[in-house]
Protein backbone atom coordinates (compact mmCIF):
# COMPACT_ATOMS: atom_id res chain seq x y z
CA UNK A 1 -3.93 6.62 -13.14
CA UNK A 2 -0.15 7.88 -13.63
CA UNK A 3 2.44 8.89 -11.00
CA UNK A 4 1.07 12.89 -11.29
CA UNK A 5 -2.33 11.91 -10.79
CA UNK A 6 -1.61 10.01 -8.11
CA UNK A 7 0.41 12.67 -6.16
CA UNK A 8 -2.33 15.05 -7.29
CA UNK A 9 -4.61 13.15 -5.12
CA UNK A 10 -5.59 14.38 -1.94
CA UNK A 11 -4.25 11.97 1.04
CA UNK A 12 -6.68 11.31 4.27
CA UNK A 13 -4.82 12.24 7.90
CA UNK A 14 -1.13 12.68 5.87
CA UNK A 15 0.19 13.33 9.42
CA UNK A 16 -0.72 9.46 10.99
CA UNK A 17 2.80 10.12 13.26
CA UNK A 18 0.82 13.22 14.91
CA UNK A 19 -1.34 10.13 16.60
CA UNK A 20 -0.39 8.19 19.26
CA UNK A 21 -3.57 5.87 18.70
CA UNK A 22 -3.24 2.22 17.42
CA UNK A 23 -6.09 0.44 16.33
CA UNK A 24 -6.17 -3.19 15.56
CA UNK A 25 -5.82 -3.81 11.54
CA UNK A 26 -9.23 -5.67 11.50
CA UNK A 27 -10.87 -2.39 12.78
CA UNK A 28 -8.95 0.51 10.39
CA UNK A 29 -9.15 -1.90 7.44
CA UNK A 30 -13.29 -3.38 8.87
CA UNK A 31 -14.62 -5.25 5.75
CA UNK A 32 -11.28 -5.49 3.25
CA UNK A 33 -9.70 -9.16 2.29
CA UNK A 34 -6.42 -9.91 2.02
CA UNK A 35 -4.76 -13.58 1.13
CA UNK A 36 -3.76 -15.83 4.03
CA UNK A 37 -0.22 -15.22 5.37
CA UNK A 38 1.98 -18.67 4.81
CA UNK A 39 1.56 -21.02 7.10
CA UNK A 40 3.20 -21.10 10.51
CA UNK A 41 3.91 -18.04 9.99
CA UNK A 42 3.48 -14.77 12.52
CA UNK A 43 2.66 -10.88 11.35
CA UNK A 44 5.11 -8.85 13.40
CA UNK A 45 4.24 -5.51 11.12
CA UNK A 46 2.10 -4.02 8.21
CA UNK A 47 2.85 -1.00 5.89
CA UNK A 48 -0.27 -0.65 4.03
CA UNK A 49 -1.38 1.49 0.98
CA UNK A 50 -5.38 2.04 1.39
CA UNK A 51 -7.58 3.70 -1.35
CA UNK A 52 -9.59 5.46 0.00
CA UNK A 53 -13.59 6.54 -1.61
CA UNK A 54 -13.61 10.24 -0.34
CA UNK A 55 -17.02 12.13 0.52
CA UNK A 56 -17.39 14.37 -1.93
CA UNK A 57 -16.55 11.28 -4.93
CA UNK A 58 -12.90 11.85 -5.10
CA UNK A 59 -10.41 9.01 -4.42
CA UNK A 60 -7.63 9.53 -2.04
CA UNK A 61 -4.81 7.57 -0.66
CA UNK A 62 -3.73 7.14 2.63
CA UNK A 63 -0.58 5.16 4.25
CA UNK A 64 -0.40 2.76 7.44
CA UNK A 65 2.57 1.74 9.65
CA UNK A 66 1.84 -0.79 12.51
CA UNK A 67 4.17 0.77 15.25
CA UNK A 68 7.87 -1.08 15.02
CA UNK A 69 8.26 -0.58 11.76
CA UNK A 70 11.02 1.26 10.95
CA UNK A 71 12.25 3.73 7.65
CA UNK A 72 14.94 1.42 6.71
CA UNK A 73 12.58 -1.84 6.26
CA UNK A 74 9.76 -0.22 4.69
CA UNK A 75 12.06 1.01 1.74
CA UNK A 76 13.38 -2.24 1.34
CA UNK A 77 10.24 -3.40 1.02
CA UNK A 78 8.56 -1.02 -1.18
CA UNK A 79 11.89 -1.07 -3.51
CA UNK A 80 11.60 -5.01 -3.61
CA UNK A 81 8.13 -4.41 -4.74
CA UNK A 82 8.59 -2.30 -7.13
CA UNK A 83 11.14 -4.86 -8.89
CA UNK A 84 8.54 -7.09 -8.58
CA UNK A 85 5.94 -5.50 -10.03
CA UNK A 86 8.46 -4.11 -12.85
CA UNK A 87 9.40 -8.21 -13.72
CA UNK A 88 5.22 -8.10 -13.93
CA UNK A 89 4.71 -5.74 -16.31
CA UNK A 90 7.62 -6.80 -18.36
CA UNK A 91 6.46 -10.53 -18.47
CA UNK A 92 2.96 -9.56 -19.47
CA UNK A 93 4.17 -7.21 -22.56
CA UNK A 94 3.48 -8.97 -25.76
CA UNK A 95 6.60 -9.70 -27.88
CA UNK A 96 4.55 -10.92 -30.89
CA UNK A 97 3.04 -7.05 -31.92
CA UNK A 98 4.82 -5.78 -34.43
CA UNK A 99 4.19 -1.97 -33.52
């Protein structure tokens, strides 16, 4: 899936800040996995991507905020990601293909 695609892609509830309604994580997210947090360690916040399996067969993307978070720290995060993910993808690109 590229960049287009994705933006092509229809996202559930776009307007989240139009509800005043927090749910627990465990509920929105019922039935997903994540890995452990570190030890002794204590989640103060979550910005979460979720894929979404649409009705009609479509996928769709949708974006959580746990209330606190603010702008500033969830583009720091995402652009640390990013990096991350970059270093990835660079790491994993075969230098011994001659093409």
């Amino acid at each position: 899936m590229t960049t287009d695609d994705l933006a092509a892609e229809p996202a559930a509830d776009p307007d989240q800040q139009e509800s005043d309604e927090y749910l627990p994580v465990g509920d929105v997210l019922e039935g997903l996995q994540l890995l452990p947090l570190p030890e002794g360690t204590t989640p103060s916040g979550v910005l979460a991507f979720v894929k979404l399996d649409e009705p009609d067969g479509g996928v769709g993307w949708s974006v959580r905020v746990t209330d606190g978070m603010n702008d500033e720290e969830n583009l720091g995060l995402l652009v640390g990601y990013v990096e991350k993910l970059k270093q990835a993808a660079a790491a994993s690109w075969d230098d011994t293909d001659p093409t």
